[in-house]
Protein backbone atom coordinates (compact mmCIF):
# COMPACT_ATOMS: atom_id res chain seq x y z
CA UNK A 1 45.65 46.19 6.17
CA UNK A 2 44.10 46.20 9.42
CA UNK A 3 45.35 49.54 11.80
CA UNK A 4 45.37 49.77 15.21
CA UNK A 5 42.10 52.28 15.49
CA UNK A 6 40.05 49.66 13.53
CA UNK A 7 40.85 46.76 16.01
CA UNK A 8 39.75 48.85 19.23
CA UNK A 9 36.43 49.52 17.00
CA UNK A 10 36.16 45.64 16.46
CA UNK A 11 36.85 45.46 20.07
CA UNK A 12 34.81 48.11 21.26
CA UNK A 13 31.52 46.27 19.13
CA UNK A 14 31.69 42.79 20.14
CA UNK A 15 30.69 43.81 23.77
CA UNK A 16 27.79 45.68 21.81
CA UNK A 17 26.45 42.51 19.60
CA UNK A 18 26.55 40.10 22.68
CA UNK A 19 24.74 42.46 24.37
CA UNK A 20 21.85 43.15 21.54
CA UNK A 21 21.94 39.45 21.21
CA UNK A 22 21.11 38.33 25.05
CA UNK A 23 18.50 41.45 24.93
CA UNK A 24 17.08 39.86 21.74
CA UNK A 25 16.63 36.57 23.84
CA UNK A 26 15.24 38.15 27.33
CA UNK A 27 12.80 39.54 25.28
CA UNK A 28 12.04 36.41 23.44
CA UNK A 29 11.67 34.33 26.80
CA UNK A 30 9.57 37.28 28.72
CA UNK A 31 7.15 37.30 25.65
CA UNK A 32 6.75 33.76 26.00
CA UNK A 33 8.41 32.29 22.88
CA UNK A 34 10.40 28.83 23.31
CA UNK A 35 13.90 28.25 22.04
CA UNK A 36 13.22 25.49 19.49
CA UNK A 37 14.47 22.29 20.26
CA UNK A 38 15.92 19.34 17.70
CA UNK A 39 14.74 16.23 17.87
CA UNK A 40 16.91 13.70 17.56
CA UNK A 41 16.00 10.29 16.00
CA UNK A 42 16.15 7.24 18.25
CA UNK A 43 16.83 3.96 16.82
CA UNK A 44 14.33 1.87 17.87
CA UNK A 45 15.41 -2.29 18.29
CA UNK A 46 13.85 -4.33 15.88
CA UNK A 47 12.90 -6.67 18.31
CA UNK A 48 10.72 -4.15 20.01
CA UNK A 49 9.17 -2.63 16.88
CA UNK A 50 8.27 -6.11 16.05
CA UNK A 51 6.34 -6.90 19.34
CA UNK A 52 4.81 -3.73 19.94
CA UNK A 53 3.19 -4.58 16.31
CA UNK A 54 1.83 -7.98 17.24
CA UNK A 55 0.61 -6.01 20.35
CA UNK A 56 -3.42 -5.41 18.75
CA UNK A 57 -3.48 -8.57 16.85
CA UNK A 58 -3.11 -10.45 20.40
CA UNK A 59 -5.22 -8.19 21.78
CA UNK A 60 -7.63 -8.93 19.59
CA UNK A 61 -7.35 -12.73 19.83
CA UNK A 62 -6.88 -12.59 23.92
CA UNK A 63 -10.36 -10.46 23.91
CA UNK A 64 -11.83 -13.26 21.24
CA UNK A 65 -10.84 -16.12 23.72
CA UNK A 66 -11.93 -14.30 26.52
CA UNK A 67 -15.79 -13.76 24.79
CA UNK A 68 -15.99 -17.18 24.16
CA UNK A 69 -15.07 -18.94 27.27
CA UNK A 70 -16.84 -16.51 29.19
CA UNK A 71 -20.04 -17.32 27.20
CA UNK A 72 -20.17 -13.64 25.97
CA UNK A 73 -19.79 -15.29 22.25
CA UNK A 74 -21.48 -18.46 21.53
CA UNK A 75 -20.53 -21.06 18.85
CA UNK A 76 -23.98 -20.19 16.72
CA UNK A 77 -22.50 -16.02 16.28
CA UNK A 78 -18.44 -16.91 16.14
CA UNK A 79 -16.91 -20.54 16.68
CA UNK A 80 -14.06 -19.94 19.42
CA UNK A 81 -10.42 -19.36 18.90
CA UNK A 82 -9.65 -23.02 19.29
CA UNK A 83 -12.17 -24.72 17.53
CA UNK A 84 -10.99 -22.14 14.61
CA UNK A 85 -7.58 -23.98 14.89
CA UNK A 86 -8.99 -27.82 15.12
CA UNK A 87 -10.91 -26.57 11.46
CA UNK A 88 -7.76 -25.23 9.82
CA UNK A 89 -6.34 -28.93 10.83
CA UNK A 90 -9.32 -30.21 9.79
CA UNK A 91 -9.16 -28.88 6.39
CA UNK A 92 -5.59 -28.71 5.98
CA UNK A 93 -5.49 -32.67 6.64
CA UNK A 94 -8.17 -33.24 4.26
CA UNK A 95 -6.78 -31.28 1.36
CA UNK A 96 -9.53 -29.12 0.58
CA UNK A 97 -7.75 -25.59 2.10
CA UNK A 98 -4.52 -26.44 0.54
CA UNK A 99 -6.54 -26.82 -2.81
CA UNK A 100 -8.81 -23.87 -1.75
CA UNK A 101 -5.59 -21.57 -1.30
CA UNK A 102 -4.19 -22.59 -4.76
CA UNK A 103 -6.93 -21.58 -7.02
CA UNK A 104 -7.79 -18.42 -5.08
CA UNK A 105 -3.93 -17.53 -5.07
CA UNK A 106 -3.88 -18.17 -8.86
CA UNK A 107 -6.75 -15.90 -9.19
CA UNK A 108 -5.89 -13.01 -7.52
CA UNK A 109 -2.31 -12.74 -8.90
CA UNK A 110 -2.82 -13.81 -12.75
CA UNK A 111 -5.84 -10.67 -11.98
CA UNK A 112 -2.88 -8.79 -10.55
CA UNK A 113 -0.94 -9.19 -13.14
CA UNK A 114 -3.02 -8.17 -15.85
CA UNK A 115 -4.42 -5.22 -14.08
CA UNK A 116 -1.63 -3.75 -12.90
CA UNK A 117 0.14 -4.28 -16.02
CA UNK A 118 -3.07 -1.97 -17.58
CA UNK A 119 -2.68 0.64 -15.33
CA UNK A 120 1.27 0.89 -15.62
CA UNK A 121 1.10 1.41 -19.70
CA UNK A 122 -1.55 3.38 -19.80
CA UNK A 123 -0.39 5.46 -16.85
CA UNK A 124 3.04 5.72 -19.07
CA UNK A 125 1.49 7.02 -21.55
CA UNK A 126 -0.31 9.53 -20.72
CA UNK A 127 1.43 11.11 -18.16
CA UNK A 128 4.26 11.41 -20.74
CA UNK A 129 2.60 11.36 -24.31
CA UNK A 130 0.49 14.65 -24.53
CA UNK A 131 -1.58 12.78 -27.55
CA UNK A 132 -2.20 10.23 -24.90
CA UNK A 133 -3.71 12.08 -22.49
CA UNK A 134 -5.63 13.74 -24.74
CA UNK A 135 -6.81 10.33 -26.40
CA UNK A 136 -7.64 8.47 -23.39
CA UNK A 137 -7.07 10.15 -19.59
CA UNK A 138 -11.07 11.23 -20.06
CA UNK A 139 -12.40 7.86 -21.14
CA UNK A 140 -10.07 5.89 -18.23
CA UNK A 141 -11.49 8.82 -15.84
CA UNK A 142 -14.85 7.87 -16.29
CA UNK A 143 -14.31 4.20 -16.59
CA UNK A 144 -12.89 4.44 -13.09
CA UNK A 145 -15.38 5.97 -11.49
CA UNK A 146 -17.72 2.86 -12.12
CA UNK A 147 -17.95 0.39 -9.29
CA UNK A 148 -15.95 -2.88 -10.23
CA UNK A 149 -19.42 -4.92 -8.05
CA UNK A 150 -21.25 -3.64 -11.03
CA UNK A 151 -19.88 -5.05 -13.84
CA UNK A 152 -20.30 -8.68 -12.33
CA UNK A 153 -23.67 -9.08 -13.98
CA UNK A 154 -22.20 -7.97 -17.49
CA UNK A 155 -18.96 -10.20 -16.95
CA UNK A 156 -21.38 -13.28 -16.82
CA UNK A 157 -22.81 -12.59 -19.71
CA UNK A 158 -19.93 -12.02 -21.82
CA UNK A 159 -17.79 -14.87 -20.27
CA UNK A 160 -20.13 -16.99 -18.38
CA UNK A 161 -19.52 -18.84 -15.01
CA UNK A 162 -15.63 -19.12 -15.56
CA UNK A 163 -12.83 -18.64 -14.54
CA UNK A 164 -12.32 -15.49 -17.04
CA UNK A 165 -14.74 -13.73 -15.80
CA UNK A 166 -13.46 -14.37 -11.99
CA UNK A 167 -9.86 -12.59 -13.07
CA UNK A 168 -11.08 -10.24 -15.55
CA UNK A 169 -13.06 -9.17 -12.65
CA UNK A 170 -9.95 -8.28 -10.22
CA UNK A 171 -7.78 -7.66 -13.33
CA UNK A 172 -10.18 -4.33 -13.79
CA UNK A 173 -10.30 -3.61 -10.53
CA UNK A 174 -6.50 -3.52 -10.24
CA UNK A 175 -6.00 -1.55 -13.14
CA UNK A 176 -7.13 2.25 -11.93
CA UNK A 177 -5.42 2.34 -8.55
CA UNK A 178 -2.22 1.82 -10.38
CA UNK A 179 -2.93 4.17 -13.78
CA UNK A 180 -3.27 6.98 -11.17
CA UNK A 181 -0.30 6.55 -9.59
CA UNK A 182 1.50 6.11 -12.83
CA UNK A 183 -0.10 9.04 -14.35
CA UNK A 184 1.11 11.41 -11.01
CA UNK A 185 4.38 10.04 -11.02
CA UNK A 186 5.03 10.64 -14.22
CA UNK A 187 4.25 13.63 -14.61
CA UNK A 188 6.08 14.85 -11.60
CA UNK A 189 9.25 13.89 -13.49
CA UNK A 190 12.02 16.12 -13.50
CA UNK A 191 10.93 18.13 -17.29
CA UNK A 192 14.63 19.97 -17.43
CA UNK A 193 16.04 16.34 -16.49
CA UNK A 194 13.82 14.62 -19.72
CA UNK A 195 15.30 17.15 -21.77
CA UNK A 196 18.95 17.02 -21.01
CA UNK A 197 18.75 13.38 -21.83
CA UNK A 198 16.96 14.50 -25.00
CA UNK A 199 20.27 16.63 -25.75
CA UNK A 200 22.35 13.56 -24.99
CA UNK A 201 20.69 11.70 -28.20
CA UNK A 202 18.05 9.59 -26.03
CA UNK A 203 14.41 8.70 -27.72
CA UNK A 204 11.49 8.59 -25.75
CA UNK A 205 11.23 5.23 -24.48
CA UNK A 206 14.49 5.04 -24.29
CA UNK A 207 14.12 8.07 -21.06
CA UNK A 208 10.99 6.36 -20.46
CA UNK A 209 12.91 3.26 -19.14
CA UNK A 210 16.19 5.24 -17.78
CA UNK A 211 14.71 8.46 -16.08
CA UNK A 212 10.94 8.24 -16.02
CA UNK A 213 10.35 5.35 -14.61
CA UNK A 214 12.73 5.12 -12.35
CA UNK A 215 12.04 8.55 -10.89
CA UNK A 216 8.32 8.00 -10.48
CA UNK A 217 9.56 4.55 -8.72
CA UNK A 218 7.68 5.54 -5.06
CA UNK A 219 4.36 6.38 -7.05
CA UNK A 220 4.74 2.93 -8.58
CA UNK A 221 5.17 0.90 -5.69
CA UNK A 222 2.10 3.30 -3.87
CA UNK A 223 -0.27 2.25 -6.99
CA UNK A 224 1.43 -1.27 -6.58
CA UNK A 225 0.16 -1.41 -2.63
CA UNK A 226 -3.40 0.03 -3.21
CA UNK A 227 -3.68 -2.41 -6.36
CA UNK A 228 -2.49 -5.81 -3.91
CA UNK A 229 -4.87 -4.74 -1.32
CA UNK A 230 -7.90 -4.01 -3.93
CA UNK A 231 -6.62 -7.31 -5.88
CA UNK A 232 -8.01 -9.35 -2.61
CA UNK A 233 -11.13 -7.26 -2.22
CA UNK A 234 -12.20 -7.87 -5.50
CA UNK A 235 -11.17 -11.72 -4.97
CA UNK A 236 -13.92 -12.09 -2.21
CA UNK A 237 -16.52 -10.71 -4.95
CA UNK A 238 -14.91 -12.93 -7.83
CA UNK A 239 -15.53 -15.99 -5.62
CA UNK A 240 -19.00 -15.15 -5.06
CA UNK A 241 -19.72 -16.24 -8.63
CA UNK A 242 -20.86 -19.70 -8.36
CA UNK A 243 -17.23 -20.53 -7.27
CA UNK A 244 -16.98 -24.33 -7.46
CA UNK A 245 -13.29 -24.31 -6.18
CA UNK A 246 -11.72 -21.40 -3.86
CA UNK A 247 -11.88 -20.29 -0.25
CA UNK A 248 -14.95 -18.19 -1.86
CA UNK A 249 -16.62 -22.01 -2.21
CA UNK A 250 -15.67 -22.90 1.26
CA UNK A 251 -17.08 -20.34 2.39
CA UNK A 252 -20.42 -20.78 0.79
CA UNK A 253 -20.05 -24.34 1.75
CA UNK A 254 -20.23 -23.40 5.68
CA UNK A 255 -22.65 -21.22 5.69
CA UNK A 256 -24.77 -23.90 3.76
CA UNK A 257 -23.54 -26.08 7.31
CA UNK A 258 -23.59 -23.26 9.75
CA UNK A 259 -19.71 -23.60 10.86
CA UNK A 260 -18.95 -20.14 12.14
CA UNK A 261 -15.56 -21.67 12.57
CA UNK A 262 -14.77 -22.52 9.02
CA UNK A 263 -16.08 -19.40 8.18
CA UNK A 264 -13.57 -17.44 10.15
CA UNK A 265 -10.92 -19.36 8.77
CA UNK A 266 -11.54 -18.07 5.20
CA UNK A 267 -12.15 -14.62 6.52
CA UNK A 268 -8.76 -14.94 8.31
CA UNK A 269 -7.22 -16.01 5.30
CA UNK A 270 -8.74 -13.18 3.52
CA UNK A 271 -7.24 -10.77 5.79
CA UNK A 272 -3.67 -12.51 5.78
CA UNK A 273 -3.61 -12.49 1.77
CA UNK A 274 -3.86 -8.26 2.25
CA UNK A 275 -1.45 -8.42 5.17
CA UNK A 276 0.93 -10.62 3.03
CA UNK A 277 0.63 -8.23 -0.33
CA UNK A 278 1.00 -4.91 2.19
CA UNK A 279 4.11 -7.13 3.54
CA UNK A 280 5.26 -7.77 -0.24
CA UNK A 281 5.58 -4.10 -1.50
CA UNK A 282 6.90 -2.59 2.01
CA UNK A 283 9.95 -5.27 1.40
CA UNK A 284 10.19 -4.09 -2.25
CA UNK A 285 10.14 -0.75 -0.67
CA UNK A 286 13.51 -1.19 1.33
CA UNK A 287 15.12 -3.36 -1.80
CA UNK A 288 14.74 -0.71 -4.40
CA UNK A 289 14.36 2.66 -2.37
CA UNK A 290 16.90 2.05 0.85
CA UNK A 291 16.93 5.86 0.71
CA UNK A 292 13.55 6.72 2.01
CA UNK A 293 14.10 4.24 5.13
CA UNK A 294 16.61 6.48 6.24
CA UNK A 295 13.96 9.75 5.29
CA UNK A 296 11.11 8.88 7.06
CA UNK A 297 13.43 7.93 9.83
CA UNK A 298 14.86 11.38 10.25
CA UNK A 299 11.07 12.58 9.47
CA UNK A 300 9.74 10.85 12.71
């Protein structure tokens, strides 16, 4: 029970604390430290976000335009920006980029597929399965560090000028980016979460596919990105193996002509393939993680 004498103490200390308090802070300001301030997170409009985006692409094309009306850039280095355009109608009336886009599209994801399949079981198991890191994280190791460019010669031999070779090729070079990223997710899992689902009865695949996986989800989709990007990379070198269909043929096609401008066409399309796959996972991204929008939001 609170007495009378104990309230004038309460009463008599206040006065006291504030005072301490706004001596604390004088001496905070006069030796020159600044009251931290919180930063509040803006929402940007999406209309804005979008055009300050397409702001260096444009640049880029404006300063393109600008070098080759003003002579600066003649047709022999880099065709201009509109005689780029009359060649995508040109081939896109004719068939032959239509045609080009399938086959190299086919390529690069069947490659895809396959590689990043690789990387996602064998980065399963053996960031889980102690035997299988044991059993194969050293031999992957090393076969990563070899350059995919160098196992061209060797892929002709063993499957000749085909199409095999052309996606084995991107199918291995696909593979590592996401077995790292598997392995590190992994094996960043929760372990006391693994093992109260082991008390609840579970097997191993079983929290494989229910706690694993899903918890090592942003590692995945990381791998995923790095693998989409390197998928088109190693597309460009695929192609360079006595192609007979592709934009890799079209491209050996104008240089056998000279057209800068169809030339920039496939190296445009080359660059929108990675912009599309870098498009693809940031959209998976926000469908399966909504959570980390709102993270990096509050991050910024």
């Amino acid at each position: 029970m609170t007495t009378t004498t104990d309230r004038l103490n309460e009463r008599a200390t206040a006065p006291a604390a504030g005072q301490d308090a706004d001596h604390g802070t004088a001496a905070a300001r006069a030796a020159g430290l600044v009251e931290p301030r919180t930063r509040l997170q803006t929402p940007r409009p999406r209309a804005l976000a979008l055009t300050l985006r397409t702001l260096g692409p444009l640049a880029l094309l404006g300063g393109w335009a600008l070098a080759s009306a003003t002579g600066a850039l003649t047709q022999d280095v880099l065709a201009s920006p509109a005689q780029v355009a009359e060649a995508v109608g040109e081939l896109w009336g004719n068939g032959q980029l239509a045609d080009a886009l399938t086959v190299s599209l086919t390529r690069a994801g069947l490659g895809l597929l396959i590689g990043a399949t690789t990387g996602l079981v064998l980065g399963v198991v053996t960031g889980f399965f102690r035997l299988g890191e044991e059993l194969l994280d050293s031999a992957v190791q090393v076969l990563r560090t070899v350059p995919f460019l160098a196992l061209v010669p060797l892929f002709m031999v063993w499957f000749g000028i085909t199409e095999t070779a052309k996606v084995a090729l991107i199918g291995v070079a696909t593979t590592f980016p996401m077995y790292v990223s598997t392995s590190g997710g992994v094996r960043n899992t929760d372990r006391k979460l693994i093992e109260a689902m082991r008390s609840f009865g579970l097997g191993r695949w079983a929290i494989v596919r229910t706690v694993v996986l899903p918890g090592a989800l942003p590692a995945l989709l990381s791998g995923l990105r790095l693998s989409m990007t390197l998928s088109v990379i190693a597309l460009i070198a695929a192609e360079e193996i006595n192609s007979t269909e592709g934009i890799g043929y079209l491209m050996a096609q104008a240089q056998n002509y000279s057209r800068t401008d169809i030339l920039a066409v496939c190296i445009l399309i080359y660059g929108l393939l990675g912009l599309t796959a870098d498009g693809v996972v940031r959209l998976l991204e926000r469908v399966l993680m909504p959570w980390r929008k709102v993270t990096q939001g509050a991050a910024r």
